[in-house]
C-alpha atoms as a PDB file:
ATOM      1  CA  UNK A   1     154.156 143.402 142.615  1.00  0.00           C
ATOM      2  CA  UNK A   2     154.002 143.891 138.647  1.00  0.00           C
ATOM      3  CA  UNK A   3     150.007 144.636 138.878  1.00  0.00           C
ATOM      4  CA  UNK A   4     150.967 147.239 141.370  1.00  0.00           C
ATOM      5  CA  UNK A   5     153.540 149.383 139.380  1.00  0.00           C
ATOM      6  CA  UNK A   6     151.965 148.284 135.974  1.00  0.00           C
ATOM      7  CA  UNK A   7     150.671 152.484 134.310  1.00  0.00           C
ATOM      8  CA  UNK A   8     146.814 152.088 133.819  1.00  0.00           C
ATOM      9  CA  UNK A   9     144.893 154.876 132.003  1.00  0.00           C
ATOM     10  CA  UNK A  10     141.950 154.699 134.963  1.00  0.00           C
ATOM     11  CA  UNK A  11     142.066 156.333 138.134  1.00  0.00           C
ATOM     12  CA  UNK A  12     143.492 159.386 136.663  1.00  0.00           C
ATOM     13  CA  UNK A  13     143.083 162.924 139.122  1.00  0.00           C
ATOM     14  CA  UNK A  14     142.963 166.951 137.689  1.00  0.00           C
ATOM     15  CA  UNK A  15     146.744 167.598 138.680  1.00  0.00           C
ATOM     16  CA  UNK A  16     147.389 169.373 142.250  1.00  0.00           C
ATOM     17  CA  UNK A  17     143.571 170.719 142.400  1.00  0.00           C
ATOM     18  CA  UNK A  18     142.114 168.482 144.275  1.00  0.00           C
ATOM     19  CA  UNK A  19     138.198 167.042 143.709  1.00  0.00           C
ATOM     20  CA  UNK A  20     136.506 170.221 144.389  1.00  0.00           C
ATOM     21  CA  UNK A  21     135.813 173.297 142.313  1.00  0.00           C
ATOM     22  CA  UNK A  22     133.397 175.280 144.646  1.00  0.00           C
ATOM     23  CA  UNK A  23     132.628 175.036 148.308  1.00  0.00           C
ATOM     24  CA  UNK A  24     132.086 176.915 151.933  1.00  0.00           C
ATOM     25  CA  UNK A  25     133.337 175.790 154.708  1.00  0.00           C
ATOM     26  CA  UNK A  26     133.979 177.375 158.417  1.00  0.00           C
ATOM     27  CA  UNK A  27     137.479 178.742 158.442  1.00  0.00           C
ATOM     28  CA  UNK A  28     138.735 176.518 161.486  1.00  0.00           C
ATOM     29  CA  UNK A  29     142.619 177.322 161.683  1.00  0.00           C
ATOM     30  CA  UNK A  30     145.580 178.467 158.960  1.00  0.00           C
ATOM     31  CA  UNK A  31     148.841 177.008 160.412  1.00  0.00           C
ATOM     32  CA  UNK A  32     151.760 178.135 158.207  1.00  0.00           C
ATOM     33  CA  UNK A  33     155.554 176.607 157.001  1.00  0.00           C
ATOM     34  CA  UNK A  34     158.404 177.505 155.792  1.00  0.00           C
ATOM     35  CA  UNK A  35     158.933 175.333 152.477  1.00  0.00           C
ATOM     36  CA  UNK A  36     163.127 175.657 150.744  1.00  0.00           C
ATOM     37  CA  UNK A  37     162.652 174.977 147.163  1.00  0.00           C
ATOM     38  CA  UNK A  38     166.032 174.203 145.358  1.00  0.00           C
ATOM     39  CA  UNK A  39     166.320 173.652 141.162  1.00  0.00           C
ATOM     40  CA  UNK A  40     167.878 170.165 142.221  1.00  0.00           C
ATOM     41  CA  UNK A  41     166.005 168.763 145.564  1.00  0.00           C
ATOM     42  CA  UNK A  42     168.967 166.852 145.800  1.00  0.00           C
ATOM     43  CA  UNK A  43     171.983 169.382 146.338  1.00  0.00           C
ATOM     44  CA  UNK A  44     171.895 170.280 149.446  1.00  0.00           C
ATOM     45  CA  UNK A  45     174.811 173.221 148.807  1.00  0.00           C
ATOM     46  CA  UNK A  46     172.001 174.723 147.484  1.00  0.00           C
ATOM     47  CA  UNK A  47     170.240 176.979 150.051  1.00  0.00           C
ATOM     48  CA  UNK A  48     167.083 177.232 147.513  1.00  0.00           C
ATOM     49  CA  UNK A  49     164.454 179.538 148.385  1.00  0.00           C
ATOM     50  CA  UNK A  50     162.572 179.749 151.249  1.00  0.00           C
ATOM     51  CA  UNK A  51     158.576 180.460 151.179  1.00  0.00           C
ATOM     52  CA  UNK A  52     155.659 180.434 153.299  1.00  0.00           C
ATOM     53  CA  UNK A  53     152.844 177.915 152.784  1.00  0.00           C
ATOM     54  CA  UNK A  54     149.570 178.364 153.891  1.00  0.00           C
ATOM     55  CA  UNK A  55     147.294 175.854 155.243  1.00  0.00           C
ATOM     56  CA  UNK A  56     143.284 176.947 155.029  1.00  0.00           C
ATOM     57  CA  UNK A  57     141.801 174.427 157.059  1.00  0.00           C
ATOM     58  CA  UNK A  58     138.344 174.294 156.730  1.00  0.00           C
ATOM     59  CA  UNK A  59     135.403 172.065 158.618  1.00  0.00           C
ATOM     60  CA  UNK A  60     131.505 171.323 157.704  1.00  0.00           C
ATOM     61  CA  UNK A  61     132.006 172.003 154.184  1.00  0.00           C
ATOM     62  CA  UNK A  62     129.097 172.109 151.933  1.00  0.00           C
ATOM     63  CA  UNK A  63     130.080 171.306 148.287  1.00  0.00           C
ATOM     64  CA  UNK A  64     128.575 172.857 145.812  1.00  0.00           C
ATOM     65  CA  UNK A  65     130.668 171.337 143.208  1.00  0.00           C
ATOM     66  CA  UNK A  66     133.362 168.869 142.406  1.00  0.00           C
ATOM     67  CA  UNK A  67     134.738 166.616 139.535  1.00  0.00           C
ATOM     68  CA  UNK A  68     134.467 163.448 141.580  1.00  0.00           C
ATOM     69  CA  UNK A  69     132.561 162.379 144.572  1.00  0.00           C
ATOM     70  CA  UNK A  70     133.231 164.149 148.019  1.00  0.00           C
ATOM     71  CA  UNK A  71     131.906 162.892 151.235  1.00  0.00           C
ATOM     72  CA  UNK A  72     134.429 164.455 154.060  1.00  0.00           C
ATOM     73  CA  UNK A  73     133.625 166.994 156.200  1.00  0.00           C
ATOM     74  CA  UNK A  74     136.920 168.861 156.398  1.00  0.00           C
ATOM     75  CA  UNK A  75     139.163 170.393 153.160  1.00  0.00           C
ATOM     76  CA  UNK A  76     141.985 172.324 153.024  1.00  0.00           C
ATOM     77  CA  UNK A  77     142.776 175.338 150.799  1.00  0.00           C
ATOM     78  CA  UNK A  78     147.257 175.226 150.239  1.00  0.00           C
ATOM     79  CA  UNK A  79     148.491 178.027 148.920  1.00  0.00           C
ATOM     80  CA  UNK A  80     151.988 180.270 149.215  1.00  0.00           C
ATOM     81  CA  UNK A  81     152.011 183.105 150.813  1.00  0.00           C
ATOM     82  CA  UNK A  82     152.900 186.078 148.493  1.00  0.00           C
ATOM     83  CA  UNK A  83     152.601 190.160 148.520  1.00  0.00           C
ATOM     84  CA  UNK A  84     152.066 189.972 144.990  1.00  0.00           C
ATOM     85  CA  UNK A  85     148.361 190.746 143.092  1.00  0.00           C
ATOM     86  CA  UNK A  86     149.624 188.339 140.276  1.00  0.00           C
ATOM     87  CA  UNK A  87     149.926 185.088 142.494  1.00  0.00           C
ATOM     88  CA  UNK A  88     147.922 182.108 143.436  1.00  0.00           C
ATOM     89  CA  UNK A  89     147.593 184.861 147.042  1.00  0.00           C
ATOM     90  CA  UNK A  90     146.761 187.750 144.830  1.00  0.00           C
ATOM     91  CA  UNK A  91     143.852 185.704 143.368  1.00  0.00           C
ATOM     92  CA  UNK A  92     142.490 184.553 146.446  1.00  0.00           C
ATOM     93  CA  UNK A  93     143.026 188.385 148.226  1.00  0.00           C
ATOM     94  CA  UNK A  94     141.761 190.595 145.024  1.00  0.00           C
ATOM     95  CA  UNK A  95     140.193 188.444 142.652  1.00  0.00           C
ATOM     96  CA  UNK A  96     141.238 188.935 138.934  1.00  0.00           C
ATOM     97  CA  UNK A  97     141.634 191.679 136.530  1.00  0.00           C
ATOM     98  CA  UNK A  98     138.528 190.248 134.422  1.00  0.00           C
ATOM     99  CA  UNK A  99     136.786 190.059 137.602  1.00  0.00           C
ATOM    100  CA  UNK A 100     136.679 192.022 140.860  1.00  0.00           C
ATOM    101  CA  UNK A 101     134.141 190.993 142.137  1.00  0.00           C
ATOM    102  CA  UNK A 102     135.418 187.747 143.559  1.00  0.00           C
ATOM    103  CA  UNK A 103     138.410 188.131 145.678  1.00  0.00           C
ATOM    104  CA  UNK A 104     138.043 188.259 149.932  1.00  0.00           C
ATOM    105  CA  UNK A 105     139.062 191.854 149.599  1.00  0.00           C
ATOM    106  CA  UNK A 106     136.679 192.505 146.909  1.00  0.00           C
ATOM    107  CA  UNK A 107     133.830 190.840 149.096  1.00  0.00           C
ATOM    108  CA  UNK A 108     134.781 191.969 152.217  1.00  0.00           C
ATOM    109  CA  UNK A 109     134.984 195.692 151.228  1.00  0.00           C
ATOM    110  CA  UNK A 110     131.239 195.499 150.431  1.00  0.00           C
ATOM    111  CA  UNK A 111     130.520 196.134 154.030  1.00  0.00           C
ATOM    112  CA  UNK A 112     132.129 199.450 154.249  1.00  0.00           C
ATOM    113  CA  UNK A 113     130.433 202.742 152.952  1.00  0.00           C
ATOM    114  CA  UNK A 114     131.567 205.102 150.157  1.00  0.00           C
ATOM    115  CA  UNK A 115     133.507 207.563 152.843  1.00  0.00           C
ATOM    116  CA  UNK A 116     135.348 204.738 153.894  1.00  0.00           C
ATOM    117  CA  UNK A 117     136.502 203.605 150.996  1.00  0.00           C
ATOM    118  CA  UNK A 118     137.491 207.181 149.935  1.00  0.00           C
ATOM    119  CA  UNK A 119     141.016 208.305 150.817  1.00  0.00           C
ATOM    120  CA  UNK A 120     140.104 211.809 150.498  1.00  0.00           C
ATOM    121  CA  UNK A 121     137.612 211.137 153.139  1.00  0.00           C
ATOM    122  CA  UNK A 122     138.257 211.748 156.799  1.00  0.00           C
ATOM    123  CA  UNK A 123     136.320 208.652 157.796  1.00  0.00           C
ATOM    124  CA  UNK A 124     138.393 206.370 155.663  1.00  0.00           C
ATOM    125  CA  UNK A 125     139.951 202.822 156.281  1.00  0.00           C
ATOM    126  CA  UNK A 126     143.309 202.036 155.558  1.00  0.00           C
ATOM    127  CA  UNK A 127     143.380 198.165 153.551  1.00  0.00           C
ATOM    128  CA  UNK A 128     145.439 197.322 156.687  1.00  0.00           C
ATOM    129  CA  UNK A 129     142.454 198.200 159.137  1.00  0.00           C
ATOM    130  CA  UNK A 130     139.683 196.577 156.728  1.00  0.00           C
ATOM    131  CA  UNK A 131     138.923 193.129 157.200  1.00  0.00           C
ATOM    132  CA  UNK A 132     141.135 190.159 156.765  1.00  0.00           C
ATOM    133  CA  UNK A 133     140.751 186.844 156.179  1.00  0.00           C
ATOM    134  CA  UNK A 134     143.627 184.659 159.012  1.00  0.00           C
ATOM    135  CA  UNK A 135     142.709 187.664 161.524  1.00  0.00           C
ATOM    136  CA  UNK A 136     139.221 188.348 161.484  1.00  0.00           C
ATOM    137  CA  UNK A 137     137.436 184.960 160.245  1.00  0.00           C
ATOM    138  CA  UNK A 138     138.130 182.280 161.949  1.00  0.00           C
ATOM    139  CA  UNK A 139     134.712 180.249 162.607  1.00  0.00           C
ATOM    140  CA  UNK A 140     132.718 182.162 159.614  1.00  0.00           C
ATOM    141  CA  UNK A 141     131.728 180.396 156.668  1.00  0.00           C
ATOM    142  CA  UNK A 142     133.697 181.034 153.827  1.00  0.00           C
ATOM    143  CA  UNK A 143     132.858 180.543 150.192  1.00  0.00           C
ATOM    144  CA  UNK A 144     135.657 179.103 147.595  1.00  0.00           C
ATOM    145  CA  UNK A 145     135.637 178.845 143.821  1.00  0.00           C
ATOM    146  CA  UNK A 146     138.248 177.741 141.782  1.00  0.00           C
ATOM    147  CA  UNK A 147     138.892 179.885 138.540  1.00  0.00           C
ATOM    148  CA  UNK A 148     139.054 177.732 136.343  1.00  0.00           C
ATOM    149  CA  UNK A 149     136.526 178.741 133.881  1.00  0.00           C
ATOM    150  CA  UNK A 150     134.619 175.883 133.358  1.00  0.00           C
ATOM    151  CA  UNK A 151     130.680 175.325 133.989  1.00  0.00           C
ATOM    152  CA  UNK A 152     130.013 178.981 134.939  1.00  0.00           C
ATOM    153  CA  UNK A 153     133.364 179.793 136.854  1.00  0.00           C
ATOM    154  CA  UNK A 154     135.649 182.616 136.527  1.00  0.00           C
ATOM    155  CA  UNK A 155     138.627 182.410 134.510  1.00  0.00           C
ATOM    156  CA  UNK A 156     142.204 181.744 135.353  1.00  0.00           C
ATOM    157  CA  UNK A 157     144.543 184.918 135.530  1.00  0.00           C
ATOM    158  CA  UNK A 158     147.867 184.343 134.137  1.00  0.00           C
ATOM    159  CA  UNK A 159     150.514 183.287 136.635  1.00  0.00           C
ATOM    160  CA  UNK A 160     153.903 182.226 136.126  1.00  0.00           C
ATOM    161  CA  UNK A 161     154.975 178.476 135.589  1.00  0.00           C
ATOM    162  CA  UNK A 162     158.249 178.119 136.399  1.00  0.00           C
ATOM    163  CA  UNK A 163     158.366 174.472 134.368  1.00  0.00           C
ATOM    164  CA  UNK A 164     157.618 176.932 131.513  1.00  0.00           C
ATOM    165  CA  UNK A 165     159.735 179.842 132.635  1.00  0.00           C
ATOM    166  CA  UNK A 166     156.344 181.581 131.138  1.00  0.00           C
ATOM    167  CA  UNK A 167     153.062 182.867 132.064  1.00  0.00           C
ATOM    168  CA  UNK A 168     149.602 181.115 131.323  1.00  0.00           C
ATOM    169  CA  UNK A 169     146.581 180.591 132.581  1.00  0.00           C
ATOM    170  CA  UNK A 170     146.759 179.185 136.037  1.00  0.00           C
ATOM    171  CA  UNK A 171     143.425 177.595 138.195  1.00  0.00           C
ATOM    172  CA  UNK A 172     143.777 179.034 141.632  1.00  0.00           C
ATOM    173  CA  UNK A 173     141.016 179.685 144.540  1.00  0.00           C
ATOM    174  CA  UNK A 174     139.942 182.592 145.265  1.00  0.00           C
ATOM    175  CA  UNK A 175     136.801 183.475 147.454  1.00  0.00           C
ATOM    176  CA  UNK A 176     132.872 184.501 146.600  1.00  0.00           C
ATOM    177  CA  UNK A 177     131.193 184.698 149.769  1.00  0.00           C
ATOM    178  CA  UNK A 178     131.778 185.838 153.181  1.00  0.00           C
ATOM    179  CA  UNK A 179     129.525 185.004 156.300  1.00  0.00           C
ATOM    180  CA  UNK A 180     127.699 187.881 157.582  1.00  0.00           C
ATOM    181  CA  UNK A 181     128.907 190.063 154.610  1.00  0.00           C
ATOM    182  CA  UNK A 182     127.675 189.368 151.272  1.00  0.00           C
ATOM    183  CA  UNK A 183     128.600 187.168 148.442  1.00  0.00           C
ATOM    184  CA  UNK A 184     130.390 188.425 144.881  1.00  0.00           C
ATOM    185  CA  UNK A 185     128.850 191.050 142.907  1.00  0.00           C
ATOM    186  CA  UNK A 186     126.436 192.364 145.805  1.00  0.00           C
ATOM    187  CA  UNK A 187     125.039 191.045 149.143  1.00  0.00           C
ATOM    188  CA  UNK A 188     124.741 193.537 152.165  1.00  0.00           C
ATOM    189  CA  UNK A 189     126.857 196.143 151.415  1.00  0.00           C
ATOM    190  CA  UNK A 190     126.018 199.134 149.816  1.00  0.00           C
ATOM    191  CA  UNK A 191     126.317 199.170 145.807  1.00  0.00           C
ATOM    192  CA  UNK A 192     128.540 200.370 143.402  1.00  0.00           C
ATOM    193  CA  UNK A 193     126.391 203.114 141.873  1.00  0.00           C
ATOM    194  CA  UNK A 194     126.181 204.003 145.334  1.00  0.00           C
ATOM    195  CA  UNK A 195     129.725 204.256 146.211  1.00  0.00           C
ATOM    196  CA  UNK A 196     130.316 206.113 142.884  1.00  0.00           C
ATOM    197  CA  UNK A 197     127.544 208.764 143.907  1.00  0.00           C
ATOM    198  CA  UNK A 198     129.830 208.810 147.312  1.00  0.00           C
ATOM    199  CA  UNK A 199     132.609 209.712 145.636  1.00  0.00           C
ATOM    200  CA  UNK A 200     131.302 212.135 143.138  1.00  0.00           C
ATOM    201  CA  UNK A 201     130.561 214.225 146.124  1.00  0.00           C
ATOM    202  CA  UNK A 202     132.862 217.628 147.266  1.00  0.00           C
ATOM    203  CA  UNK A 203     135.284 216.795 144.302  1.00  0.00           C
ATOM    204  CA  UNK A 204     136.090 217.518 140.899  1.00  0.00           C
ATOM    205  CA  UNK A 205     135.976 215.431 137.959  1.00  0.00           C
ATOM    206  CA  UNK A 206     139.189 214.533 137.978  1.00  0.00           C
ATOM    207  CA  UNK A 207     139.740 213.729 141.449  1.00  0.00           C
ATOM    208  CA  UNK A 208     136.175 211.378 141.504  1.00  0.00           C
ATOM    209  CA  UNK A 209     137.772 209.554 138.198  1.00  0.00           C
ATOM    210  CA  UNK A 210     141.260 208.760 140.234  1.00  0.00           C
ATOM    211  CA  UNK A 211     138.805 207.794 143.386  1.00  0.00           C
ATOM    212  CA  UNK A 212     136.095 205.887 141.358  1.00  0.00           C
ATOM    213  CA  UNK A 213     139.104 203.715 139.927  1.00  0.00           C
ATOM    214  CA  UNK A 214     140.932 203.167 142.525  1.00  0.00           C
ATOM    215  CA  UNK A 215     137.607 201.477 143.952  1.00  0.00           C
ATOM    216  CA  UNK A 216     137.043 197.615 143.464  1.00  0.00           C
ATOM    217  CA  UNK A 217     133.550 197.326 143.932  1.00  0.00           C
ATOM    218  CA  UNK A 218     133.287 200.156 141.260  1.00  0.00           C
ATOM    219  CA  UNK A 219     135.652 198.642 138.896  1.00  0.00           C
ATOM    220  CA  UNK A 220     134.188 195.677 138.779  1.00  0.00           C
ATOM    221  CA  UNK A 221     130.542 197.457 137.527  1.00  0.00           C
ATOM    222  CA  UNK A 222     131.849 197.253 133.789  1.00  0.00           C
ATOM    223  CA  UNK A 223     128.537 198.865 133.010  1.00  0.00           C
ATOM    224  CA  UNK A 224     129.079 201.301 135.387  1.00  0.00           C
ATOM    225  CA  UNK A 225     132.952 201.899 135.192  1.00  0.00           C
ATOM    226  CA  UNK A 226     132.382 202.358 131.341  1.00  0.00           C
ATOM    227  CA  UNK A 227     129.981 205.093 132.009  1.00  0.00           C
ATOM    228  CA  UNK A 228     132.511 207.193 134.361  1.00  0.00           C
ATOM    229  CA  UNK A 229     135.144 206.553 131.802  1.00  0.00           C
ATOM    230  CA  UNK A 230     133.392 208.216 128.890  1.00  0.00           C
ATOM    231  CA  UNK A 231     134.546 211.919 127.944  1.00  0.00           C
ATOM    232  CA  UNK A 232     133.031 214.877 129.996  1.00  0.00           C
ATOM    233  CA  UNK A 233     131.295 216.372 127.244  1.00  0.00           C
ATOM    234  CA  UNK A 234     129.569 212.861 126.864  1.00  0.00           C
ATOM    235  CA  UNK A 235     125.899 213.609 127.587  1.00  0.00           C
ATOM    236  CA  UNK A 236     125.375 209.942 128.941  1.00  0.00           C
ATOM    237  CA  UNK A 237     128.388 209.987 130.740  1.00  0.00           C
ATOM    238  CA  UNK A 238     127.762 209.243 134.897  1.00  0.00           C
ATOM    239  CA  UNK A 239     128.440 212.635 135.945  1.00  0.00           C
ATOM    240  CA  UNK A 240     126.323 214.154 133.518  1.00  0.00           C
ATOM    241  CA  UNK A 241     123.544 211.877 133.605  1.00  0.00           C
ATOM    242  CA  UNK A 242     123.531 212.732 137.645  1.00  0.00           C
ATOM    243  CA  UNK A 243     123.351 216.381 136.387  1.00  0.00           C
ATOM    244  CA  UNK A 244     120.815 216.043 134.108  1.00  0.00           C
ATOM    245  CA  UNK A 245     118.389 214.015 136.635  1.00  0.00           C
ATOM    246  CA  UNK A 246     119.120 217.266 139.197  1.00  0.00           C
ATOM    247  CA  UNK A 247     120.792 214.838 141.417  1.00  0.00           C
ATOM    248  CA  UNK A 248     124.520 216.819 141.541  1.00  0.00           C
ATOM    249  CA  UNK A 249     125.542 219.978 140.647  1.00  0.00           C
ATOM    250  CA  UNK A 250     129.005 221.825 139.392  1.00  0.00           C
ATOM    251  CA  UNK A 251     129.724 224.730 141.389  1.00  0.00           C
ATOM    252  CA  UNK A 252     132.206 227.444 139.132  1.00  0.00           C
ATOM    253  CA  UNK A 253     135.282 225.709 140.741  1.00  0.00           C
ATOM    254  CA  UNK A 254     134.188 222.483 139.153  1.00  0.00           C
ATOM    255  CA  UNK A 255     133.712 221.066 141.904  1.00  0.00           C
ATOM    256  CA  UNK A 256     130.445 218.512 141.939  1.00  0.00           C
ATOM    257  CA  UNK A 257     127.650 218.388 145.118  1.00  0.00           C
ATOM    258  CA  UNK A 258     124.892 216.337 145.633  1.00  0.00           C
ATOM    259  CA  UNK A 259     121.425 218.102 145.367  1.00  0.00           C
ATOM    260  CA  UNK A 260     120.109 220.897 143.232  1.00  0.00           C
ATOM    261  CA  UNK A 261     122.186 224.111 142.751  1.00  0.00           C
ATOM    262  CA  UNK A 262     121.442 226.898 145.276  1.00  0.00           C
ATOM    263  CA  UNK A 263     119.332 229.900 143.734  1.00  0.00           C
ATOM    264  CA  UNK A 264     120.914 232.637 144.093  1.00  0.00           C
ATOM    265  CA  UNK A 265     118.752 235.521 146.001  1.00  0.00           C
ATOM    266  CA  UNK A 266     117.038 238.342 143.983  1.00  0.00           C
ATOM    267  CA  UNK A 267     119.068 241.448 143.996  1.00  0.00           C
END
C-alpha cells in the first residue's frame, strides 16, 4: 500500500491539457452539462454557479502532434460554454487578438464573399446565419491546435485564473482547419486583399476603414491591415495605391469605385 501512495517525480502529465497539442478529427457529437461550481465544494448552502460544459467528441483522429504517445482513435475537446471573446469559447470561436486567423469563425468566414461579409451590403450574412460549429459540422473533419506557443503554435491569450484572481496567459484550443472550407490564413475562400477591394467599393474612406476593420480575415493581413491604416495622404496607403494602379477611382463625393474614372464627353 506504501509503494502505491509513496510521491515519485516520474509519470508526471502537462496539467488539464491532455497529450495532444494539434489534431483533426470528425466532429461526431457535443453533448452538454450543467456543472455548479461553489468556493467550498463542500457547503452545500452554497448554490455556487452554474455553467455549461461542452463535450467535443471527436472520432478517427489524426495527430499531428502530442507531448506523449497517442494511439486512440477518439479525443475529446472540454470546454465551458461562454458568450465572451476573452474565454477558453472565445478562443476556440474567434481565435486571438495576435491572431485571427485561427478561430472556427475566422476559418469558416473564408467561404463567404466580400458582399457578404459587408453590412452595408444587401447580400450580407448576419454571424448568426454564417456557419457554426455544434449546428453545421457534425461528421466534417475538424482541425485543433492548442495555443500554447510552443514548436510553431500560436500563443496563449490572456484569460482569467481564478486561483490567481488575475489574468495570464492561458493554453486553450482553438481551431485551424475546416473540412470542405479552408485551413488558417487562406484555403478556398476568397482573400483578404480581395475582400478589402470588396469593400472599398460604393463607399467612402471612412466608411471602407470602419468595414475593412470590422472584417477578420482582413484584420488578420497585418501587412495588409497596416496598409489601410496609414493616413490618406499616404501615397502607399491601400486606397491610394488602388488609385494609382487605375484600379478605383474617387468620384467628387468621395466616394471610391472600382475601374477607371468616366471621361467626361467633349462639350
Amino acid at each position: 500500500m506504501a509503494e502505491d501512495t509513496m510521491p515519485s517525480t516520474r509519470g508526471l502529465v502537462e496539467g488539464d491539457l491532455g497529450p495532444l497539442r494539434r489534431f483533426t478529427g470528425i466532429l461526431d457529437s457535443a453533448p452538454t452539462e450543467i456543472k455548479t461550481y461553489r468556493k467550498n465544494p463542500d457547503d452545500e448552502s452554497d448554490e455556487g454557479k452554474k455553467s455549461t460544459q461542452v463535450k467535443l467528441n471527436c472520432r478517427d483522429i489524426d495527430v499531428k502532434e502530442a507531448v506523449e504517445p497517442y494511439h486512440f482513435p477518439i479525443y475529446t475537446v472540454t470546454l465551458t460554454q461562454s458568450n465572451r471573446k476573452k474565454s477558453r469559447w472565445g478562443v476556440l470561436s474567434e481565435g486571438t487578438p495576435v491572431d485571427r486567423n485561427i478561430g472556427f469563425n475566422n476559418v469558416a468566414d473564408q467561404q463567404y464573399t466580400a458582399e457578404q461579409l459587408d453590412p452595408s451590403n444587401a447580400n450580407y450574412i448576419k454571424p448568426s446565419d454564417r456557419m457554426d460549429m455544434i449546428r453545421d459540422c457534425m461528421g466534417k473533419r475538424i482541425g485543433f491546435v492548442m495555443t500554447d506557443g510552443l514548436d510553431g503554435r500560436p500563443a496563449p491569450m490572456d484569460l482569467y485564473d481564478g486561483r490567481q484572481d488575475a489574468d495570464k496567459p492561458t493554453p486553450a484550443w482553438t481551431v485551424y482547419e475546416i473540412e470542405g472550407v479552408g485551413v488558417a490564413g487562406g484555403g478556398s475562400g476568397v482573400s483578404a486583399m480581395d475582400l478589402a477591394m470588396g469593400l472599398l467599393d460604393n463607399k467612402t474612406l471612412a466608411d471602407f476603414n470602419k468595414a475593412a476593420l470590422d472584417n477578420p480575415i482582413i484584420r488578420a493581413d497585418t501587412a495588409l491591415l497596416t496598409s489601410i491604416s496609414l493616413p490618406p495622404t499616404a501615397p502607399n496607403s491601400f486606397a491610394n495605391v488602388l488609385k494609382t494602379a487605375g484600379k478605383f477611382y474617387q468620384d467628387d463625393a468621395g466616394v471610391f469605385h472600382a475601374g477607371q474614372a468616366p471621361v467626361a464627353p467633349a462639350a
